[in-house]
N, C-alpha and C. Protein backbone atom coordinates (compact mmCIF):
# COMPACT_ATOMS: atom_id res chain seq x y z
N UNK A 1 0.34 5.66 -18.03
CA UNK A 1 -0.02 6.30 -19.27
C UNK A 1 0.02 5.32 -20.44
N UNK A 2 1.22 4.53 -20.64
CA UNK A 2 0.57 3.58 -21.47
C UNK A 2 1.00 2.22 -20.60
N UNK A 3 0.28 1.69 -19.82
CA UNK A 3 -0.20 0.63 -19.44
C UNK A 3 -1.38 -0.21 -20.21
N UNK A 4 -2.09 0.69 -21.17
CA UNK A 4 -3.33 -0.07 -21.65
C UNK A 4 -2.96 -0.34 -23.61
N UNK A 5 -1.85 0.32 -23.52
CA UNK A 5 -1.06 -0.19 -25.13
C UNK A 5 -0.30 -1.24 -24.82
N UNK A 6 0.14 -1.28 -23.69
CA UNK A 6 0.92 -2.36 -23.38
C UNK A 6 0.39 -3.56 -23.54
N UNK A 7 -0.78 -3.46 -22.56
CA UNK A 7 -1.44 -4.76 -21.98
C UNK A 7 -2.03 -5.23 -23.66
N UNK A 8 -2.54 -4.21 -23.89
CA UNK A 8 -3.37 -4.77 -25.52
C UNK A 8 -2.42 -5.60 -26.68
N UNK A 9 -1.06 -5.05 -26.47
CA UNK A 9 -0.11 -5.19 -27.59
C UNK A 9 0.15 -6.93 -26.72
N UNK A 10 0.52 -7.43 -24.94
CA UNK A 10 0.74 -8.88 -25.01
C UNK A 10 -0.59 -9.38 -24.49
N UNK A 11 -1.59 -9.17 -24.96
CA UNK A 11 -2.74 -9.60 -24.51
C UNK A 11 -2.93 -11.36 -24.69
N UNK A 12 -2.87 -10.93 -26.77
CA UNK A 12 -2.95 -12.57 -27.32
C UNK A 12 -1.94 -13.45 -26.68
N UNK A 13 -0.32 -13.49 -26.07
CA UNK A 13 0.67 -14.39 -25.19
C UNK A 13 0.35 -14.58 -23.71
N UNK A 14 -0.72 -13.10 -23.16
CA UNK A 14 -0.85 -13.86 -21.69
C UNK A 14 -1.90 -14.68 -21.65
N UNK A 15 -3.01 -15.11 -22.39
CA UNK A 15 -4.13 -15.65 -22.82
C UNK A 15 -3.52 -16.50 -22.94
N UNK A 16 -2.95 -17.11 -23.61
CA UNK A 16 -2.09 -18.62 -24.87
C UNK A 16 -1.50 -19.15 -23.01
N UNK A 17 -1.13 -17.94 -22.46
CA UNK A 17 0.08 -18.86 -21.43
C UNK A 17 -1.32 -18.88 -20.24
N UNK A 18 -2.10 -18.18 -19.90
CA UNK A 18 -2.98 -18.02 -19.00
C UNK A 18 -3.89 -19.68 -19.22
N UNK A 19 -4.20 -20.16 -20.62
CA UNK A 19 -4.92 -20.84 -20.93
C UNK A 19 -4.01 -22.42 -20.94
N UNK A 20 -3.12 -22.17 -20.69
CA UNK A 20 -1.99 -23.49 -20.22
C UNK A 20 -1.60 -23.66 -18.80
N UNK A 21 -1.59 -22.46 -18.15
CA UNK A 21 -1.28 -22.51 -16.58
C UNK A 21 -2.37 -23.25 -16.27
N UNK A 22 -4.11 -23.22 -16.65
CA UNK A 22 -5.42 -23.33 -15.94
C UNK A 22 -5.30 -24.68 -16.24
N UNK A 23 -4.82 -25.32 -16.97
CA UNK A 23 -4.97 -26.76 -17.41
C UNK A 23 -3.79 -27.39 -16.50
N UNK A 24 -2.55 -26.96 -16.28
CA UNK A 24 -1.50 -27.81 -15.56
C UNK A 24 -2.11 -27.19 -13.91
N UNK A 25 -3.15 -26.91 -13.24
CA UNK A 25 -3.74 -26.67 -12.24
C UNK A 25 -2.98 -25.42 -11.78
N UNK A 26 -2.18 -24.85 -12.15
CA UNK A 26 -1.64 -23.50 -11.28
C UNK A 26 -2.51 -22.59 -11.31
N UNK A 27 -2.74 -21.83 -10.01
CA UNK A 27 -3.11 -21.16 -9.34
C UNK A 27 -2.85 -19.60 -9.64
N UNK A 28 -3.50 -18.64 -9.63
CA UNK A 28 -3.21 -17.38 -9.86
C UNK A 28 -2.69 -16.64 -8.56
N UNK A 29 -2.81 -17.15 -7.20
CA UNK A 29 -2.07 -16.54 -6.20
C UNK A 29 -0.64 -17.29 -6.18
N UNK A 30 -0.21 -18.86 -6.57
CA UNK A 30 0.81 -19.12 -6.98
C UNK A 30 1.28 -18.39 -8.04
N UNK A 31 1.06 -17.67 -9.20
CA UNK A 31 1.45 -16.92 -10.03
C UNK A 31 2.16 -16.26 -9.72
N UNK A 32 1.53 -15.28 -8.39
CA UNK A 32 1.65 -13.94 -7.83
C UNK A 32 2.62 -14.30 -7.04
N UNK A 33 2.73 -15.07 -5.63
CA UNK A 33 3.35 -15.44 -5.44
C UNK A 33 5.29 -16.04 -6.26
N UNK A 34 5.20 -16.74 -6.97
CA UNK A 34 6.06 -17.01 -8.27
C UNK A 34 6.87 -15.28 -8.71
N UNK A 35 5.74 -14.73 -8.79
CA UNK A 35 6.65 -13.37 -9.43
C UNK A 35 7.18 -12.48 -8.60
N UNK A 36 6.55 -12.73 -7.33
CA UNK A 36 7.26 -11.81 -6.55
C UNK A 36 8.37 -11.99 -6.06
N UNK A 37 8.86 -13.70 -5.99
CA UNK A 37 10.05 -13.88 -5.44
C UNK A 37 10.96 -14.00 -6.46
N UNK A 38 10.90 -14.03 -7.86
CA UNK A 38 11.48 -13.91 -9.06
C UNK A 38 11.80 -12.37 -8.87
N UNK A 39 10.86 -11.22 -8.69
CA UNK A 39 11.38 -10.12 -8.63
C UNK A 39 12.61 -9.38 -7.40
N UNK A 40 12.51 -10.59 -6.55
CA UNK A 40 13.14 -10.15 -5.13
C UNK A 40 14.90 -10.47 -5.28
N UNK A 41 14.54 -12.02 -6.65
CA UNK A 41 15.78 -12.66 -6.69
C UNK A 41 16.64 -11.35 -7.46
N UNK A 42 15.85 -10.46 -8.48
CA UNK A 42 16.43 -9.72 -9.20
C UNK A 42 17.11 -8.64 -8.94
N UNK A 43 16.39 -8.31 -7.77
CA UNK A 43 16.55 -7.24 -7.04
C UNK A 43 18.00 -7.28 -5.90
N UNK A 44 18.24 -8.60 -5.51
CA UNK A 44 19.15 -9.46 -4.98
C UNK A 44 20.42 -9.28 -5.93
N UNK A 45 20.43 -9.77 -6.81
CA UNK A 45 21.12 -9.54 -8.49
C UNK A 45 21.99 -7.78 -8.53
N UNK A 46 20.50 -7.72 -8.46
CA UNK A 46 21.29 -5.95 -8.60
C UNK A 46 22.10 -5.39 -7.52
N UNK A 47 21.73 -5.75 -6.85
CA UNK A 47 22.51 -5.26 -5.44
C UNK A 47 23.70 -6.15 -5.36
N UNK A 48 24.02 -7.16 -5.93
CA UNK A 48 25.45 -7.43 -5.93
C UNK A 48 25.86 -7.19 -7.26
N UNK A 49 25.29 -6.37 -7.97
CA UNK A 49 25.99 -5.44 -9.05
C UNK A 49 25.98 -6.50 -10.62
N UNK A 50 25.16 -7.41 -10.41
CA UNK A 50 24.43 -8.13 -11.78
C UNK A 50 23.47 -7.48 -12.31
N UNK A 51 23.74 -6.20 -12.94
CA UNK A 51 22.26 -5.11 -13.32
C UNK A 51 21.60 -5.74 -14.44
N UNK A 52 22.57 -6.53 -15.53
CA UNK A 52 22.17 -6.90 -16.65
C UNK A 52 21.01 -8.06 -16.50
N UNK A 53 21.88 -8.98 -15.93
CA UNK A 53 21.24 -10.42 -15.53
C UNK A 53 20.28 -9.71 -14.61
N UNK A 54 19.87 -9.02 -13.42
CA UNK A 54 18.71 -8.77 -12.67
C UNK A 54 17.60 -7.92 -13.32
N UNK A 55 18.26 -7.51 -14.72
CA UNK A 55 17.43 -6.19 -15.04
C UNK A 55 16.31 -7.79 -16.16
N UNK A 56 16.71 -8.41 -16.45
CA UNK A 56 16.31 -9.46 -17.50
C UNK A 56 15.56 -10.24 -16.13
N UNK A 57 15.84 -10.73 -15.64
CA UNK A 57 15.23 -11.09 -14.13
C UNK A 57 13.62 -10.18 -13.70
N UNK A 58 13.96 -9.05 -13.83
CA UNK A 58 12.88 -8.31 -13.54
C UNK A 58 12.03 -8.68 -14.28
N UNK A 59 12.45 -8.86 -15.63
CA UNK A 59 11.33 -8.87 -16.71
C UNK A 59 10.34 -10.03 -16.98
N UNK A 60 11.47 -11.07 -16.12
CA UNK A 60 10.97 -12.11 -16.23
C UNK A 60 10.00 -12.88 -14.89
N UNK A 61 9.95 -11.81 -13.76
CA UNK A 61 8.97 -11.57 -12.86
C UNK A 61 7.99 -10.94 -13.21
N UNK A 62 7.78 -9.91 -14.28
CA UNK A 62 6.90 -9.25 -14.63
C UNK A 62 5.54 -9.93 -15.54
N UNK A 63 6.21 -11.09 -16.35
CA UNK A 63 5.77 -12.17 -16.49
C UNK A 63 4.47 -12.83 -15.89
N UNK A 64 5.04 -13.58 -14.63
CA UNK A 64 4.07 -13.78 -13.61
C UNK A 64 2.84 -13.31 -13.45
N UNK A 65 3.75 -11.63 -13.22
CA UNK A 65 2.66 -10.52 -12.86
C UNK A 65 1.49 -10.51 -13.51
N UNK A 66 1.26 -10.71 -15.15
CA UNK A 66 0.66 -10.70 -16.17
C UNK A 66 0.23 -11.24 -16.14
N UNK A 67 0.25 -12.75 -15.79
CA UNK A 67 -0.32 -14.09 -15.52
C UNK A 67 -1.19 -14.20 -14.92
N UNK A 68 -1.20 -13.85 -13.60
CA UNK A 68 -2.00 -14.21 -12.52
C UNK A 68 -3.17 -13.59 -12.72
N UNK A 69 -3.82 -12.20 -12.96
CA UNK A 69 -4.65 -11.74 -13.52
C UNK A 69 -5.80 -12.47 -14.58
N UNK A 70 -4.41 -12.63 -15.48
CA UNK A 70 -5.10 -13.79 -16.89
C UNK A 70 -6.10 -15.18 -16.17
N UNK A 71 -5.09 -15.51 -14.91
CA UNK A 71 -5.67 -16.94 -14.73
C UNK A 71 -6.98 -16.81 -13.64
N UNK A 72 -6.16 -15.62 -13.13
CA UNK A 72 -7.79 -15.45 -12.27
C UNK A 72 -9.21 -15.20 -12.90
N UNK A 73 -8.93 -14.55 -13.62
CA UNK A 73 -10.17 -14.59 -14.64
C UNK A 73 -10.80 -15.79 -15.34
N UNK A 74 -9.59 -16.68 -15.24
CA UNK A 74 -10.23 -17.68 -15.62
C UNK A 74 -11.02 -18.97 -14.82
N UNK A 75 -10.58 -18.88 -14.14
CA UNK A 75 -11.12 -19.50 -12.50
C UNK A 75 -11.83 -18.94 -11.76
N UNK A 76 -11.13 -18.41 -11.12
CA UNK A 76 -12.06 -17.93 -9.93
C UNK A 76 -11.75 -16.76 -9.07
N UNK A 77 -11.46 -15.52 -9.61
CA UNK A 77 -10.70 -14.39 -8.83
C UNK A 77 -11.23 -13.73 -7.47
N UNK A 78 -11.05 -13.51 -6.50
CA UNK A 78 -11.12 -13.27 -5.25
C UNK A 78 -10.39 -12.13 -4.53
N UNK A 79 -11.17 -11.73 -3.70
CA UNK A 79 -10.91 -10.17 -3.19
C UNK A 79 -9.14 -10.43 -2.75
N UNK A 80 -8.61 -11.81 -1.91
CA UNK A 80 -7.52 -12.13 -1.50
C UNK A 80 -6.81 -12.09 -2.38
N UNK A 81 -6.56 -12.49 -3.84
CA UNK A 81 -5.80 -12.50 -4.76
C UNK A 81 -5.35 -10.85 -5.58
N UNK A 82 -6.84 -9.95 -5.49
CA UNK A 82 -6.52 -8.85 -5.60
C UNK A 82 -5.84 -8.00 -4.74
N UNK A 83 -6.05 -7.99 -3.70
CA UNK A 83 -4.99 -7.76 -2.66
C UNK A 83 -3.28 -7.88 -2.40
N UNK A 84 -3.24 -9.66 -2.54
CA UNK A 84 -2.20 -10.30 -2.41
C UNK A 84 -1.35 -9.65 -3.51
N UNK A 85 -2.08 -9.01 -5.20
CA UNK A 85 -1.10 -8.87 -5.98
C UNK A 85 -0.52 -7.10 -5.93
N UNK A 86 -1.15 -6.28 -5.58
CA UNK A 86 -1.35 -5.30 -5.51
C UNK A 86 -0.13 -4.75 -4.43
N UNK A 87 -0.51 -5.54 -3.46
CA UNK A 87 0.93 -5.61 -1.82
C UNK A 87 2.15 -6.05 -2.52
N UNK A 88 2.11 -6.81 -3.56
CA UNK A 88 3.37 -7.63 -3.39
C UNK A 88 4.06 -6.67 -4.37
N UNK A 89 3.20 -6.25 -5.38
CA UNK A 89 3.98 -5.45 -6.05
C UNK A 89 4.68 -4.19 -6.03
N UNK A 90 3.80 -3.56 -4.83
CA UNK A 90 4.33 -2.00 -4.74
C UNK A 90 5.50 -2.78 -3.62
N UNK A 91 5.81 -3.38 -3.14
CA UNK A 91 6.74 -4.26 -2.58
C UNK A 91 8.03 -4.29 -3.14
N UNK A 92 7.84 -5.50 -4.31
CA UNK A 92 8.73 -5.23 -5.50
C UNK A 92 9.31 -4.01 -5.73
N UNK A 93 8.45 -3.04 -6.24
CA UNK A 93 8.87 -1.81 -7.02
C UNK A 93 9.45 -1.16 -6.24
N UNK A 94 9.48 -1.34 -4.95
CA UNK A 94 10.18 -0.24 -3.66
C UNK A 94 11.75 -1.14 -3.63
N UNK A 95 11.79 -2.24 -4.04
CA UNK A 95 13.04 -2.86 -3.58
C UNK A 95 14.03 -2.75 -4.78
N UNK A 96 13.97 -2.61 -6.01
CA UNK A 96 14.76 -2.31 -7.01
C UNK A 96 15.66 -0.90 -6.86
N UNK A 97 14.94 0.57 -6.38
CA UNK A 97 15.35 1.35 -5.84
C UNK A 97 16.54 1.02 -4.67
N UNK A 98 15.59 0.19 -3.85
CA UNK A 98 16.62 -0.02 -2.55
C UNK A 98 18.03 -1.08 -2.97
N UNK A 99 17.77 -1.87 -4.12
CA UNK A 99 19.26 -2.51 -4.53
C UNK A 99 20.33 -1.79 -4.86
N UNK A 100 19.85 -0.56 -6.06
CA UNK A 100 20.84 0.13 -6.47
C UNK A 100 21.67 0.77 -5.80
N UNK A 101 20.93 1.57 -4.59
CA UNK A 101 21.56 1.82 -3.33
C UNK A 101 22.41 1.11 -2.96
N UNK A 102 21.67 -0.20 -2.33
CA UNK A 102 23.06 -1.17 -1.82
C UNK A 102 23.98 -1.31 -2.47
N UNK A 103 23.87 -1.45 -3.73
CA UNK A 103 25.34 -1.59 -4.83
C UNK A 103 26.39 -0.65 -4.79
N UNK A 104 25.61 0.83 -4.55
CA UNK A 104 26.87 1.83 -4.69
C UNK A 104 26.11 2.88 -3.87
N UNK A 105 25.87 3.08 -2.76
CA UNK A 105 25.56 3.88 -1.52
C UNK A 105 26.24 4.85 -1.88
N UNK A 106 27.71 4.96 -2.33
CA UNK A 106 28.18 6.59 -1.92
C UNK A 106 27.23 7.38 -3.43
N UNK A 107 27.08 6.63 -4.64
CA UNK A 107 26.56 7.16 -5.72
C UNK A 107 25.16 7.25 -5.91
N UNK A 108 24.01 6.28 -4.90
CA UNK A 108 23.12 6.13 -5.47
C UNK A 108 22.04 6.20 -4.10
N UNK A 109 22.39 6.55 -3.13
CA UNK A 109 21.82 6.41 -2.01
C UNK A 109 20.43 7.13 -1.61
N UNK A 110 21.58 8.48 -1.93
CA UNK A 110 20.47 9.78 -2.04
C UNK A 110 19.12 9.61 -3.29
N UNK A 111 19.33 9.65 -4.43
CA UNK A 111 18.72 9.21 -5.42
C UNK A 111 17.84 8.37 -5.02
N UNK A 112 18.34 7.34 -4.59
CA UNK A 112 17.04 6.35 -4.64
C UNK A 112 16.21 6.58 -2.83
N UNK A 113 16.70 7.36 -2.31
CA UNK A 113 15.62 7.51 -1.01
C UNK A 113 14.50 8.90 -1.74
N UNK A 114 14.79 9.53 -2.68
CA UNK A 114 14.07 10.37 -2.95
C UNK A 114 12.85 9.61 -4.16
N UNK A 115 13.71 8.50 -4.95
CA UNK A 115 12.45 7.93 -5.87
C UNK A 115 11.45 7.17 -4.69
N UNK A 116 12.29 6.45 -3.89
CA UNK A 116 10.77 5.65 -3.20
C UNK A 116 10.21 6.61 -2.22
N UNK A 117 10.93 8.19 -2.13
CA UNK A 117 9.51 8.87 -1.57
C UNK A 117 8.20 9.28 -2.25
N UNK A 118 8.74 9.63 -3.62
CA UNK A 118 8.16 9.65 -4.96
C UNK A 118 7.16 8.11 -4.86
N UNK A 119 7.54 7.06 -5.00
CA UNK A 119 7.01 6.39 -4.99
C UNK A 119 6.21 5.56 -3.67
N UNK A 120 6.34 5.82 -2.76
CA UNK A 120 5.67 6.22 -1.70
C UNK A 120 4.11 7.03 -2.20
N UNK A 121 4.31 8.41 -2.79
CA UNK A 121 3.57 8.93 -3.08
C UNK A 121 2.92 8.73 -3.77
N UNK A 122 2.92 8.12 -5.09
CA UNK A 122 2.15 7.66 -6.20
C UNK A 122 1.70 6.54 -5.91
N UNK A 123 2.28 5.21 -4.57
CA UNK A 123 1.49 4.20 -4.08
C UNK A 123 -0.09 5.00 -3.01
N UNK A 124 0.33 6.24 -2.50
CA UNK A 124 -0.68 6.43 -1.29
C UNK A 124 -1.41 6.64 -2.21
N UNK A 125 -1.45 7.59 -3.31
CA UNK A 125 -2.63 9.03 -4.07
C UNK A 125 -3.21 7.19 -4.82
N UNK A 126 -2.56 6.53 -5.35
CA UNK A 126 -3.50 5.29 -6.01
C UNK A 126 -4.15 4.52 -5.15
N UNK A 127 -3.92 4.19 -3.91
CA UNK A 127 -4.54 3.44 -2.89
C UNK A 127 -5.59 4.17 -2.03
N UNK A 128 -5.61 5.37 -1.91
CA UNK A 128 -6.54 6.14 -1.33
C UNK A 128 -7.54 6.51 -2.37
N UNK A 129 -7.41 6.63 -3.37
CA UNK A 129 -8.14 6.89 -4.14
C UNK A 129 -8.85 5.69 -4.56
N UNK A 130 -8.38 4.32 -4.93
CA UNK A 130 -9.60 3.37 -4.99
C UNK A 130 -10.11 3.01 -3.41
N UNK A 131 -9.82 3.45 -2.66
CA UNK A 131 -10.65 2.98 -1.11
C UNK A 131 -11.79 4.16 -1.37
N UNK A 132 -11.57 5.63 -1.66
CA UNK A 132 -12.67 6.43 -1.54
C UNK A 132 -13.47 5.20 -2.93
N UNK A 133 -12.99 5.51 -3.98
CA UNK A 133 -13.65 4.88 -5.00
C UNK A 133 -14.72 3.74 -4.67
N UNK A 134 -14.20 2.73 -4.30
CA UNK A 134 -14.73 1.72 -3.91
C UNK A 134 -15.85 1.74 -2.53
N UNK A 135 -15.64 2.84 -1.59
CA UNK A 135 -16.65 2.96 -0.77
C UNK A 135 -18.19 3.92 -1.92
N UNK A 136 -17.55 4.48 -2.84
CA UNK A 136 -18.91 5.43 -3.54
C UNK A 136 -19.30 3.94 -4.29
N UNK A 137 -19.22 3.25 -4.96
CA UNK A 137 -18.99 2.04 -5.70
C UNK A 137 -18.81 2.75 -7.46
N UNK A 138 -17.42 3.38 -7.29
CA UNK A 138 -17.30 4.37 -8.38
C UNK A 138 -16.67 2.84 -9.18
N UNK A 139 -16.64 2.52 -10.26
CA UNK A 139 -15.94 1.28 -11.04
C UNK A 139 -15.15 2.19 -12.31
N UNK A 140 -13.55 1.56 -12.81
CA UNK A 140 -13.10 2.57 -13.90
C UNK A 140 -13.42 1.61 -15.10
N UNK A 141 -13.47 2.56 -16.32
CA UNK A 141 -13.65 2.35 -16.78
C UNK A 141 -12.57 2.02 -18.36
N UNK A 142 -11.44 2.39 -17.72
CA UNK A 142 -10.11 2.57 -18.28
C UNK A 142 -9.61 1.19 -18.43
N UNK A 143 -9.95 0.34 -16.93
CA UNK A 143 -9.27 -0.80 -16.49
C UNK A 143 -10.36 -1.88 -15.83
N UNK A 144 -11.36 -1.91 -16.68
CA UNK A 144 -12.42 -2.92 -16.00
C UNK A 144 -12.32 -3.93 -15.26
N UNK A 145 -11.08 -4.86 -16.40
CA UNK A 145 -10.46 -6.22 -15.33
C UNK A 145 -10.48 -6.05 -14.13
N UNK A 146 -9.85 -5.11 -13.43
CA UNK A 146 -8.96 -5.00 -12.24
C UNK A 146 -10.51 -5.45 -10.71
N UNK A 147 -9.68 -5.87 -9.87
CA UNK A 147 -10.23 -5.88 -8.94
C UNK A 147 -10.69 -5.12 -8.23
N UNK A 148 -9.62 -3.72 -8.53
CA UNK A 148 -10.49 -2.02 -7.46
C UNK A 148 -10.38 -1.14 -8.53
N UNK A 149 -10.87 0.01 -7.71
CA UNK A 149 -10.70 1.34 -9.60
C UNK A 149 -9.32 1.28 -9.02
N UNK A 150 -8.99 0.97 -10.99
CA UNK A 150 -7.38 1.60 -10.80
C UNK A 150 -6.90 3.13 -11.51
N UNK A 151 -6.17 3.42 -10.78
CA UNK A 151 -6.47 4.98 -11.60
C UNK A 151 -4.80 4.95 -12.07
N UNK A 152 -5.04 5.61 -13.22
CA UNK A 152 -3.70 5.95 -14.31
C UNK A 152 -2.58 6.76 -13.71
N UNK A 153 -1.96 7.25 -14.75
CA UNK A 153 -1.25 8.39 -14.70
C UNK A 153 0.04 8.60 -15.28
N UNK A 154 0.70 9.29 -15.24
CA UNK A 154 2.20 9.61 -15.77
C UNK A 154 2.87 8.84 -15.90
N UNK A 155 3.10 7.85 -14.67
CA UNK A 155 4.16 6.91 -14.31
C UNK A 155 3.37 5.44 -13.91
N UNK A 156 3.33 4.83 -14.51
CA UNK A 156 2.53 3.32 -14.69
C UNK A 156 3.29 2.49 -14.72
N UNK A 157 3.12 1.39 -14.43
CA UNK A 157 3.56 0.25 -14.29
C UNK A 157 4.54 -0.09 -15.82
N UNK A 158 4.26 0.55 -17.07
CA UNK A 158 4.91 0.03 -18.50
C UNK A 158 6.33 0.93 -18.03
N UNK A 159 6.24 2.48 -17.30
CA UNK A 159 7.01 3.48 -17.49
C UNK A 159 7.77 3.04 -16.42
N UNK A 160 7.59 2.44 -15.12
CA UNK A 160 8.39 1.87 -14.23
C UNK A 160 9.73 1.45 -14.85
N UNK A 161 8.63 0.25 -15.27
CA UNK A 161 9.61 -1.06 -16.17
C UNK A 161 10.69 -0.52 -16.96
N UNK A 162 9.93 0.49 -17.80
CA UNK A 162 11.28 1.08 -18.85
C UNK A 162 12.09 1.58 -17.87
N UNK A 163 11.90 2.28 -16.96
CA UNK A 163 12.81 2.92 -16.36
C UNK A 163 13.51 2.30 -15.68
N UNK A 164 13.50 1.05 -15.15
CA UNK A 164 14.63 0.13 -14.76
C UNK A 164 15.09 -0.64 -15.18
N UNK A 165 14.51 -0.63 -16.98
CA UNK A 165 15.70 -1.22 -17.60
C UNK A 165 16.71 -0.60 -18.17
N UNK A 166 16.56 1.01 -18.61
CA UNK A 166 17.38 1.91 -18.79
C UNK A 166 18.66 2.11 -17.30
N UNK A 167 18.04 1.87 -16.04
CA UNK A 167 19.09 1.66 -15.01
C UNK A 167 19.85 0.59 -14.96
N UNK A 168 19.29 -0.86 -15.45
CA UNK A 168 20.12 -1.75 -15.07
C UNK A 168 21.01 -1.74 -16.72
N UNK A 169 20.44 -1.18 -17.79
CA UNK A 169 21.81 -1.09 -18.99
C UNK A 169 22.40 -0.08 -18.63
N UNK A 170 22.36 0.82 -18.15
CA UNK A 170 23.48 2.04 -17.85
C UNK A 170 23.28 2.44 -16.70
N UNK A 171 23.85 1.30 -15.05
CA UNK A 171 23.70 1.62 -13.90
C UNK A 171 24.66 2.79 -13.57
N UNK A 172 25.46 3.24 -14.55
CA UNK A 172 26.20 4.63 -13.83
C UNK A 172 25.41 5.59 -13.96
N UNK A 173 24.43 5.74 -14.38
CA UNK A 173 23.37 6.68 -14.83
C UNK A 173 22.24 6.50 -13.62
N UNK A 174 22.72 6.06 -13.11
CA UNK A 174 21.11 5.56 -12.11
C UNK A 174 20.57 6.39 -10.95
N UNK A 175 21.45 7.44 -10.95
CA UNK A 175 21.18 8.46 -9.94
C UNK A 175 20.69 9.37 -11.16
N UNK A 176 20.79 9.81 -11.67
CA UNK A 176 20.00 10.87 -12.90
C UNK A 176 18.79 10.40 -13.31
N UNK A 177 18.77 9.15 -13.72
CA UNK A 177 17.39 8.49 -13.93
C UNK A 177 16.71 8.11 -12.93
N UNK A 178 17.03 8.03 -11.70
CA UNK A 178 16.40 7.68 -10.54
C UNK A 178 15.32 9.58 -10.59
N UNK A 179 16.37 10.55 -10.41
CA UNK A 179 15.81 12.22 -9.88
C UNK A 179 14.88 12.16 -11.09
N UNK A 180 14.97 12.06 -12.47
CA UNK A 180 14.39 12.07 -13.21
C UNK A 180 13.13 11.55 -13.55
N UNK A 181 12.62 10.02 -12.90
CA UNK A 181 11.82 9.09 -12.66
C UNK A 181 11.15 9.69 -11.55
N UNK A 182 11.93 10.19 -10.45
CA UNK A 182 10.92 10.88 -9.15
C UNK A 182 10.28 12.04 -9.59
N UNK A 183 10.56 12.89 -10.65
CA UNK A 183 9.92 14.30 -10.91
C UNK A 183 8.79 13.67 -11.90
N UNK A 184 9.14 12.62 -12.40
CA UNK A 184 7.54 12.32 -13.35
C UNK A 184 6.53 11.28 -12.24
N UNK A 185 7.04 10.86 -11.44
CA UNK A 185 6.08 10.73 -10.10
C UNK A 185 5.59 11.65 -9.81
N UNK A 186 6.22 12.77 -8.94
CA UNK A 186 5.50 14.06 -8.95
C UNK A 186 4.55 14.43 -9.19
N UNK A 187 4.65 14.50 -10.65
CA UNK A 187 3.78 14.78 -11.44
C UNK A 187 2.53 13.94 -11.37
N UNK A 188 2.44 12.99 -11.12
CA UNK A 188 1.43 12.06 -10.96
C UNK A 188 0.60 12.11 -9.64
N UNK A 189 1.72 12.71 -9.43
CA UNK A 189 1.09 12.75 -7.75
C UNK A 189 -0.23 13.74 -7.52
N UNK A 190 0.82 14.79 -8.22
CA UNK A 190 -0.43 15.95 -8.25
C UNK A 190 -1.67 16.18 -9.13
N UNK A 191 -1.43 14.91 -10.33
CA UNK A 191 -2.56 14.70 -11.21
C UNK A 191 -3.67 14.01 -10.76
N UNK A 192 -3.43 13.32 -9.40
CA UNK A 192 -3.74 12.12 -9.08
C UNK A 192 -4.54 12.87 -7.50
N UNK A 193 -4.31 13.90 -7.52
CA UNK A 193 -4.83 14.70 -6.13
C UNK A 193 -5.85 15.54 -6.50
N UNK A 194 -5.57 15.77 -7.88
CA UNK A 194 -6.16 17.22 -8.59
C UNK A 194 -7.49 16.05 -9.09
N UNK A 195 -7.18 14.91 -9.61
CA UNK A 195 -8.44 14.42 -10.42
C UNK A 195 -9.40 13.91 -8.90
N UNK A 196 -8.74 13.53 -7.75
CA UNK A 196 -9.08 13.24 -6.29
C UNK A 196 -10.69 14.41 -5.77
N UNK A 197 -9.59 15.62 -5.88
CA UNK A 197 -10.61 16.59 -5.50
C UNK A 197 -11.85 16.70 -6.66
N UNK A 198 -11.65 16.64 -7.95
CA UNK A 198 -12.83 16.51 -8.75
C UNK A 198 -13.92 15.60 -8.51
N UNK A 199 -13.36 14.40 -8.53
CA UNK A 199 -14.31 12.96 -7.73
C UNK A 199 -14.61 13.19 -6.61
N UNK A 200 -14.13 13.22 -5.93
CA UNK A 200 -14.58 13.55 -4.23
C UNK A 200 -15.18 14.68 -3.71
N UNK A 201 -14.69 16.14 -4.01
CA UNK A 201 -15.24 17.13 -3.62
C UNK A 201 -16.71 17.76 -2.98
N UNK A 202 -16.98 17.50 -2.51
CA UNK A 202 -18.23 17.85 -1.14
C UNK A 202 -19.29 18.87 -2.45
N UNK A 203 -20.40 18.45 -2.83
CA UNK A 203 -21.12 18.81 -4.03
C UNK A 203 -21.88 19.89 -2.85
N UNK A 204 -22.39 21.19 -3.62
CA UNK A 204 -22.80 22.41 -2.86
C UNK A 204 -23.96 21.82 -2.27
């Protein structure tokens, strides 16, 4: 939901940094690459109960994330790179859940097997939906950059983020914000099924 205030508000810094990576030769699947294991280290972090330091960690994988996009555009972007970033991330986002757990299982276990079913769900309804998309050659128009239609919703990539940095500053809270974070998945889920059947629906 706001993923596209986001992106607009660091547009002019991933450009400035996008337009310095292309000159020192880095690569936009090295980018991707780069952020994902920055996000894994964080995730690592949290699970031995460094929420602060991993939650700043995250952010600073997210980074990357931003990057690689920027630089592919500037080079030479490729179906592999759209792919590569797309896997790695719903990757990521499933393993922050799974740290908090490890940190405190008797408090946070339950909680977080119910957000990554949640999120489970909001990865299938977005991935099935640009495969139908992309077989009609439907293109969005929300998110042109992107490599497939990407479709919106409740819980976006900006609302993630907030929401695990509100866990890693107040990890005793992280089972409330975890149930809380899965019901606005939910919600996405079914926005994301409901706008499905509109696009797709078998015309009389």
């Amino acid at each position: 939901m706001l993923d596209r205030y986001a992106t607009a508000l660091i547009q002019p810094a991933v450009q400035a940094a996008a337009r310095a990576a292309v000159r020192a030769g880095i690569s936009a699947n090295q980018l991707t690459f780069a952020g994902f294991g920055i996000g894994l280290f964080a995730s690592f972090l949290i699970a031995n109960e460094l929420y602060l330091t991993g939650t700043i960690v995250i952010f600073l994988s997210r980074i990357f994330d931003a990057l690689d996009g920027a630089v592919a555009r500037r080079t030479a972007a490729t179906d592999f790179g759209g792919f590569l970033d797309i896997a790695l991330d719903f990757i990521f986002y499933a393993s922050v859940p799974l740290a908090f757990a490890w940190a405190d299982p008797a408090r946070n276990a339950l909680a977080a097997a119910v957000l990554l079913a949640a999120f489970m769900g909001t990865a299938a309804s977005f991935l099935a939906f640009a495969v139908i998309a992309a077989k009609r050659g439907m293109a969005s128009t929300a998110y042109p950059d992107k490599s497939f239609y990407f479709l919106g919703g409740l819980t976006e990539a900006t609302e993630t983020l907030a929401c695990f940095a509100a866990m890693g500053l107040w990890p005793q809270h992280f089972a409330m914000l975890a149930w809380l974070f899965a019901g606005l998945c939910g919600i996405t889920i079914v926005m994301r099924i409901g706008w499905g059947w509109r696009a797709f629906r078998p015309t009389p």
